[in-house]
N, C-alpha and C. Protein backbone atom coordinates (compact mmCIF):
# COMPACT_ATOMS: atom_id res chain seq x y z
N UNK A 1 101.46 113.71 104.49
CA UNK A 1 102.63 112.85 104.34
C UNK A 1 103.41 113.30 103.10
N UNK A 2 104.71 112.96 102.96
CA UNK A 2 105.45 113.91 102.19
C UNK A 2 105.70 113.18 101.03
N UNK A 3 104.96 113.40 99.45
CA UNK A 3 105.34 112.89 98.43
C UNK A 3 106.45 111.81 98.24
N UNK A 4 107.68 111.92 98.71
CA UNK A 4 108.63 110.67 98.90
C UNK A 4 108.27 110.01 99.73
N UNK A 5 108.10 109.68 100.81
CA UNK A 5 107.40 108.62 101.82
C UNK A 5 106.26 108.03 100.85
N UNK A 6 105.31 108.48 100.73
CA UNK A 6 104.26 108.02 99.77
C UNK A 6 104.97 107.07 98.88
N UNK A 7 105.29 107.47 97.89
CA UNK A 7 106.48 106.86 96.93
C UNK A 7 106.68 105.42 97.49
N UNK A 8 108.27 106.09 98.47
CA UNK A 8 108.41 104.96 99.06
C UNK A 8 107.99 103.60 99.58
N UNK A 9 106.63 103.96 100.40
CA UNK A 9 105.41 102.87 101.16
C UNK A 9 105.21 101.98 99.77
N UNK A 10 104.15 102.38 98.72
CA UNK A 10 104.00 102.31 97.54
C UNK A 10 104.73 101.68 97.15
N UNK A 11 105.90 101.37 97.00
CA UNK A 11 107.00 101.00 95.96
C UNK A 11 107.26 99.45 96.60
N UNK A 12 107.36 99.33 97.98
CA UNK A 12 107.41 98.62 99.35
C UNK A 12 106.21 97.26 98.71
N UNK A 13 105.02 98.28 98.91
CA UNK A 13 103.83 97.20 98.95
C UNK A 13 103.66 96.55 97.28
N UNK A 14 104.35 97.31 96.23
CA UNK A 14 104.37 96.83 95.23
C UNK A 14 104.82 95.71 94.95
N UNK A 15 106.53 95.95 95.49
CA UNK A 15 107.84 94.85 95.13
C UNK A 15 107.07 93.72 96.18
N UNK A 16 106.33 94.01 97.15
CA UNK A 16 105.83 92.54 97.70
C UNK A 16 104.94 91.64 97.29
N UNK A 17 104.16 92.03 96.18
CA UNK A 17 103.34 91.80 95.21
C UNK A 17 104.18 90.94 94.34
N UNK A 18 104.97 92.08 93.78
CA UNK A 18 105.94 91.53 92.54
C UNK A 18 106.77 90.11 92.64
N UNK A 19 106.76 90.13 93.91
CA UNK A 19 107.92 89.09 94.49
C UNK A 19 106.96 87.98 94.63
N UNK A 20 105.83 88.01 95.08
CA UNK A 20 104.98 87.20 95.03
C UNK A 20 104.59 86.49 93.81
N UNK A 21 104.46 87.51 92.34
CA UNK A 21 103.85 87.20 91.41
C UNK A 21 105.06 86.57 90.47
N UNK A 22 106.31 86.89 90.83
CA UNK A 22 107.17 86.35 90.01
C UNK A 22 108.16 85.06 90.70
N UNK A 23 107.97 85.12 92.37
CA UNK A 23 108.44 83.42 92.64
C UNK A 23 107.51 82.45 93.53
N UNK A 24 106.43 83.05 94.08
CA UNK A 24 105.44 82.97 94.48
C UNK A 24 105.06 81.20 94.19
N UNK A 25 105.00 80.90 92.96
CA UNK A 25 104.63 79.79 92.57
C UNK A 25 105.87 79.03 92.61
N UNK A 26 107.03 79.34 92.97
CA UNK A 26 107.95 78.23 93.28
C UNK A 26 108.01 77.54 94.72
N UNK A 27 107.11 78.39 95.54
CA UNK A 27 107.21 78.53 97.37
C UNK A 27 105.78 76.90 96.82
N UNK A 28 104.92 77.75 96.36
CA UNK A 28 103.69 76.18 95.88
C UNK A 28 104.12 75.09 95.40
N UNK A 29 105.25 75.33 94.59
CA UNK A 29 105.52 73.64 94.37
C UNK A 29 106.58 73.36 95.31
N UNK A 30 107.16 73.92 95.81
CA UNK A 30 108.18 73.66 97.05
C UNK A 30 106.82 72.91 98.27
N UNK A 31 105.46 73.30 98.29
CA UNK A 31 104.59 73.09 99.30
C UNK A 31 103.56 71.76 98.60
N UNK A 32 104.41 71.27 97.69
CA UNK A 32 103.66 70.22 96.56
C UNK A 32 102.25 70.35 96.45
N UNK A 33 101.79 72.28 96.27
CA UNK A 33 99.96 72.48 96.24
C UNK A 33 100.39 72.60 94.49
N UNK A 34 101.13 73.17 93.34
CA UNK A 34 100.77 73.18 92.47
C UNK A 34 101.69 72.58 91.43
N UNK A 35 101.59 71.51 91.83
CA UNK A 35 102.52 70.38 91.23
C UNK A 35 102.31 69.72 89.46
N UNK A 36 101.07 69.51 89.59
CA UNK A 36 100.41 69.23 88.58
C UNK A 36 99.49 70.36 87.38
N UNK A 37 100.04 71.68 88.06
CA UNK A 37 99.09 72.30 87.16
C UNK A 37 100.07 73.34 85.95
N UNK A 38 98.91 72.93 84.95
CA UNK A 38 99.88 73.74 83.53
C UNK A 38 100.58 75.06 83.49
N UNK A 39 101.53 74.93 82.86
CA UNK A 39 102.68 76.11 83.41
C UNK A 39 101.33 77.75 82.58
N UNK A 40 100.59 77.23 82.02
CA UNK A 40 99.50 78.34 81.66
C UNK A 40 98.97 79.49 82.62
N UNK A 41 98.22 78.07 83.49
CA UNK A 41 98.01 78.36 84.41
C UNK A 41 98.86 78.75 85.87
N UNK A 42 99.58 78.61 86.04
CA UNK A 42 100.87 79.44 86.95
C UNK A 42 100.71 80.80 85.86
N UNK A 43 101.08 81.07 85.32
CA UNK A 43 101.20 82.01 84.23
C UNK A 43 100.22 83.21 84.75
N UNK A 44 99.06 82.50 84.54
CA UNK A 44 97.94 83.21 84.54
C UNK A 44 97.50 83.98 86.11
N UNK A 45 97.93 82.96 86.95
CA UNK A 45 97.90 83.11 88.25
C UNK A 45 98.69 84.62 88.65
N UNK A 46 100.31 84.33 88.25
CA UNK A 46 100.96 85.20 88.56
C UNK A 46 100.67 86.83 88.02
N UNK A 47 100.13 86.54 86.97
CA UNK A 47 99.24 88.03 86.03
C UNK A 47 98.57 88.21 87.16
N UNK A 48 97.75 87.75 87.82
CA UNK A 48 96.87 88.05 88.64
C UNK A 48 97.21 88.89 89.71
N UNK A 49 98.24 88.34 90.87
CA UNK A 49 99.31 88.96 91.33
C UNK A 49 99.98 89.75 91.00
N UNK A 50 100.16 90.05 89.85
CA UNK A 50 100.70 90.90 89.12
C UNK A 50 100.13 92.37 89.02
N UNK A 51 99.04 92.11 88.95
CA UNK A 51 97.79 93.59 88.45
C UNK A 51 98.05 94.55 90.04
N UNK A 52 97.50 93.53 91.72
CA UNK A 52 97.79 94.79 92.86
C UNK A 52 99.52 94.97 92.60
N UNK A 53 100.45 94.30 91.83
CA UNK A 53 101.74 95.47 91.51
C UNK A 53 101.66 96.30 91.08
N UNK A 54 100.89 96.21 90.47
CA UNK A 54 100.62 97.47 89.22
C UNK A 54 100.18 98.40 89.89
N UNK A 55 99.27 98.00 90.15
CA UNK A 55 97.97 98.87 91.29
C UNK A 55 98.89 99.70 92.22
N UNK A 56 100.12 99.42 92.90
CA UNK A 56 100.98 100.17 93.70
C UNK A 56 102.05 101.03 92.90
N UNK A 57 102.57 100.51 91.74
CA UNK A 57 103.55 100.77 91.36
C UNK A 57 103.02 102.28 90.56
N UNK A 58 102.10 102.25 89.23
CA UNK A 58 102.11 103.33 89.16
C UNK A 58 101.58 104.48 89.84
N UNK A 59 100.93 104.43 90.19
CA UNK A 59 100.59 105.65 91.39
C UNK A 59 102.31 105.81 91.93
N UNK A 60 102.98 104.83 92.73
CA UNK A 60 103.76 105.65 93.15
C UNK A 60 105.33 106.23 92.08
N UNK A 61 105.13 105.52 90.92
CA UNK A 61 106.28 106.45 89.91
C UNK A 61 105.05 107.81 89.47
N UNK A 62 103.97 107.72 89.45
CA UNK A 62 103.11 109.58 89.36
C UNK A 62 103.54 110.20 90.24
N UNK A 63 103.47 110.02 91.70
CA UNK A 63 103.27 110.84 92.48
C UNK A 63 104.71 110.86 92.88
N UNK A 64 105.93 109.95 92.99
CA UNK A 64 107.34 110.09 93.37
C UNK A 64 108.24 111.03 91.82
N UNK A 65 107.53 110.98 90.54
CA UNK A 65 108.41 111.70 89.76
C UNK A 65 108.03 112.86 89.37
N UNK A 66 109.03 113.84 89.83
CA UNK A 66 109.30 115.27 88.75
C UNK A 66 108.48 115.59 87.91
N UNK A 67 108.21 114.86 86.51
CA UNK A 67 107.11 115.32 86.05
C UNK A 67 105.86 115.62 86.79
N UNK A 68 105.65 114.97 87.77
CA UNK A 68 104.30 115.39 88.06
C UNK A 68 104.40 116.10 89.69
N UNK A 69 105.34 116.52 89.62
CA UNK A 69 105.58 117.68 90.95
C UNK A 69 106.02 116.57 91.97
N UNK A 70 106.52 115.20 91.75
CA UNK A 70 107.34 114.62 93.11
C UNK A 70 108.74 115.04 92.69
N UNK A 71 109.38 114.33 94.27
CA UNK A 71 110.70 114.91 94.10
C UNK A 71 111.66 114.03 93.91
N UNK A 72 111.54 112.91 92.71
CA UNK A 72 112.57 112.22 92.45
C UNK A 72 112.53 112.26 90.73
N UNK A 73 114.25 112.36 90.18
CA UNK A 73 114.05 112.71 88.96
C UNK A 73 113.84 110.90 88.89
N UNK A 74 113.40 110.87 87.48
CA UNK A 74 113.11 109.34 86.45
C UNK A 74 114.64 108.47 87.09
N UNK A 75 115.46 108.27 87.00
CA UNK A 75 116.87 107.44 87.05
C UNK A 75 117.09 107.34 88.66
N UNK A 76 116.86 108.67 89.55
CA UNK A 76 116.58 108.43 91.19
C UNK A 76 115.46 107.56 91.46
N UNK A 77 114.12 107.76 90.84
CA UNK A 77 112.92 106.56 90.77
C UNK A 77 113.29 105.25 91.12
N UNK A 78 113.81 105.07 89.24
CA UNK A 78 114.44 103.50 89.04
C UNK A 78 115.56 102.97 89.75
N UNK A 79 116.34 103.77 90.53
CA UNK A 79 117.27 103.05 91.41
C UNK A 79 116.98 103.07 92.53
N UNK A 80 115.84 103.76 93.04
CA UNK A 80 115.69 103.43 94.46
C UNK A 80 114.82 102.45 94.32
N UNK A 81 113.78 102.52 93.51
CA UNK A 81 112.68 101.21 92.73
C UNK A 81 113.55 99.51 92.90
N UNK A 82 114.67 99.89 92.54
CA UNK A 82 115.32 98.40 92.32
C UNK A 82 115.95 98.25 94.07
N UNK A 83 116.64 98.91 94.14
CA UNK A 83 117.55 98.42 95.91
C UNK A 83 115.91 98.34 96.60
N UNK A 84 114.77 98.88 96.71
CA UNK A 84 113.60 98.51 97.51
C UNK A 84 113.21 97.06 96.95
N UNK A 85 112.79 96.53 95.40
CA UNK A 85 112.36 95.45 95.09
C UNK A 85 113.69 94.58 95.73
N UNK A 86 115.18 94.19 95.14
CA UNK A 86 115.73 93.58 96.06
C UNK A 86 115.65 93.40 97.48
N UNK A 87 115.59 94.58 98.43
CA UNK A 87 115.56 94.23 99.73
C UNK A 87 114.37 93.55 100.08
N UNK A 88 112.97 93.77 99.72
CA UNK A 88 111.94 93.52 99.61
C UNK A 88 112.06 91.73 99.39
N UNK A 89 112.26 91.70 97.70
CA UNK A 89 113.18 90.14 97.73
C UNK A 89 114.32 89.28 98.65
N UNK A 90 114.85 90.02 99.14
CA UNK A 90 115.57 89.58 100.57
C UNK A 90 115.15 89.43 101.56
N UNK A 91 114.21 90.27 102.25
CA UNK A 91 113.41 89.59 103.69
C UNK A 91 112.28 88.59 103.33
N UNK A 92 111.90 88.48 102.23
CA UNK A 92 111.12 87.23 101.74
C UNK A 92 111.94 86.32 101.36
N UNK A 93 112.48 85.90 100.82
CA UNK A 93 113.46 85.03 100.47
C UNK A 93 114.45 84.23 101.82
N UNK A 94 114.73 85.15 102.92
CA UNK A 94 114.57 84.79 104.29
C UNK A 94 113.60 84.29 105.16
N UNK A 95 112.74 84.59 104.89
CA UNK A 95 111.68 84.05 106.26
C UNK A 95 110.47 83.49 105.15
N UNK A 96 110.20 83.14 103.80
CA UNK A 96 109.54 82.27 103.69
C UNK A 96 110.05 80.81 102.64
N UNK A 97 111.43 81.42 101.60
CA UNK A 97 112.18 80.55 101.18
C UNK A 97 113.49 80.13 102.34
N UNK A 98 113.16 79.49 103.06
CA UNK A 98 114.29 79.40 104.20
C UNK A 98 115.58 78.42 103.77
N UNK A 99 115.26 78.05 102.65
CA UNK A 99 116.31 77.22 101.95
C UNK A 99 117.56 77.87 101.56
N UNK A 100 117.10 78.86 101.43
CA UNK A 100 118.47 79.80 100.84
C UNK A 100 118.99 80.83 101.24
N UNK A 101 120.28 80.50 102.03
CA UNK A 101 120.78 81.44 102.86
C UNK A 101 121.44 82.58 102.28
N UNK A 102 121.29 83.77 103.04
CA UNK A 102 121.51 84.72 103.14
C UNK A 102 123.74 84.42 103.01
N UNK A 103 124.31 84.65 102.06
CA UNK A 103 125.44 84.84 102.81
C UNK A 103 126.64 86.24 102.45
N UNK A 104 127.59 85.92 102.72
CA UNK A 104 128.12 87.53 102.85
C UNK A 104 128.53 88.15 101.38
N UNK A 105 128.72 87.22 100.19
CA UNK A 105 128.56 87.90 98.82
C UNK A 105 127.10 88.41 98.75
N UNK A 106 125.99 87.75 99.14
CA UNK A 106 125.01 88.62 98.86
C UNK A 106 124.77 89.82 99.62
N UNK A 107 125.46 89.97 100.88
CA UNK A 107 125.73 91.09 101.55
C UNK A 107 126.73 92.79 100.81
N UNK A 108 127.69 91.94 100.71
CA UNK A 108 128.43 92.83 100.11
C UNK A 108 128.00 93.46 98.46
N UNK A 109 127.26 92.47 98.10
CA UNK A 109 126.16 93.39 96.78
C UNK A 109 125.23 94.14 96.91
N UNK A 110 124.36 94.01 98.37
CA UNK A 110 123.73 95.05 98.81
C UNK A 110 124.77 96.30 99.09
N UNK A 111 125.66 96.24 99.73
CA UNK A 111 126.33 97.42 99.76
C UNK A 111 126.53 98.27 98.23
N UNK A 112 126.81 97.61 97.45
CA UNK A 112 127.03 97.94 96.52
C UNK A 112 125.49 98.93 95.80
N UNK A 113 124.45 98.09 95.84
CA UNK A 113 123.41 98.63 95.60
C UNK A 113 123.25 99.39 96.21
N UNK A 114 123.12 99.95 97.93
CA UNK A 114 123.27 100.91 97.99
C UNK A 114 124.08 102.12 97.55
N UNK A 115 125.40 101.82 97.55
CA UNK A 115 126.09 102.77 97.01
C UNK A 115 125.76 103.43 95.78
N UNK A 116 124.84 103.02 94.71
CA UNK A 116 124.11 103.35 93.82
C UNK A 116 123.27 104.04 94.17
N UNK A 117 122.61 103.93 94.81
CA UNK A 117 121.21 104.72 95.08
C UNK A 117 122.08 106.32 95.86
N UNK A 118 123.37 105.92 96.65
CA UNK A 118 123.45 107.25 97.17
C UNK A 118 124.35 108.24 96.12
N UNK A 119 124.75 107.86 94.95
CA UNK A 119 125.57 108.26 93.93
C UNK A 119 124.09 108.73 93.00
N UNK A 120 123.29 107.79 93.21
CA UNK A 120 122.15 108.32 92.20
C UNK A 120 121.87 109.83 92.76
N UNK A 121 121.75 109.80 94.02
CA UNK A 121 121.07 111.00 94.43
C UNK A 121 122.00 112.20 95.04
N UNK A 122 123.21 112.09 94.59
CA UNK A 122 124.53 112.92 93.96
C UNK A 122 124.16 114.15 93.77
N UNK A 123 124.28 115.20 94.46
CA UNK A 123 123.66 116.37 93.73
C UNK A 123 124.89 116.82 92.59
N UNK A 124 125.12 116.76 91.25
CA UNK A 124 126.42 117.45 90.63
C UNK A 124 126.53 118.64 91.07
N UNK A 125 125.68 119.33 90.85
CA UNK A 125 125.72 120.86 90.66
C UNK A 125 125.88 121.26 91.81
């Protein structure tokens, strides 16, 4: 499988982690399971969740960057890194925060984000 795909998958299963570990506990008190418990503990929870991000994420900035023989420079990484964690945050934010709709300004900022990622990967030269 080809060093960018890798990357990619990786980056995927990370931001679903991430998304988990950073609103994760708002979907629980939206489900009145962690209503009563110290914002410590949410805290602590989300670290937890936090670590399989980790667990995905660096492996795939080793094996997706340049320095280490992948084929994305550092700044191609971080912008494809971000339009994947957003989209990632967008089909979750759809089908399990159903409160909050999708509408066409947040559409037209995805465009935008893309358009970044394809300017990132701009060849100048």
């Amino acid at each position: 499988m080809p060093k960018g795909l890798i990357t990619i998958l990786l980056l995927i299963v990370s931001n679903v982690f991430m998304t988990f570990a950073w609103y994760g506990n708002l979907k629980l008190t939206e489900l009145k399971i962690n209503t009563s418990w110290p914002l410590i503990l949410i805290i602590l929870t989300s670290w937890g969740v936090a670590f399989f991000e980790y667990s995905f994420m660096i492996p795939a900035n080793r094996i997706g960057s340049q320095i280490n023989g992948g084929p994305f420079s550092l700044m191609q990484l971080k912008i494809l890194a971000e339009c994947i964690s957003l989209t990632v945050f967008t089909v979750i934010v759809a089908t399990v925060f159903k409160s909050e709709p999708i509408r066409w300004n947040h559409l037209v900022s995805f465009v935008f984000i893309l358009l970044a990622v394809v300017f990132a990967f701009w060849k100048t030269k």
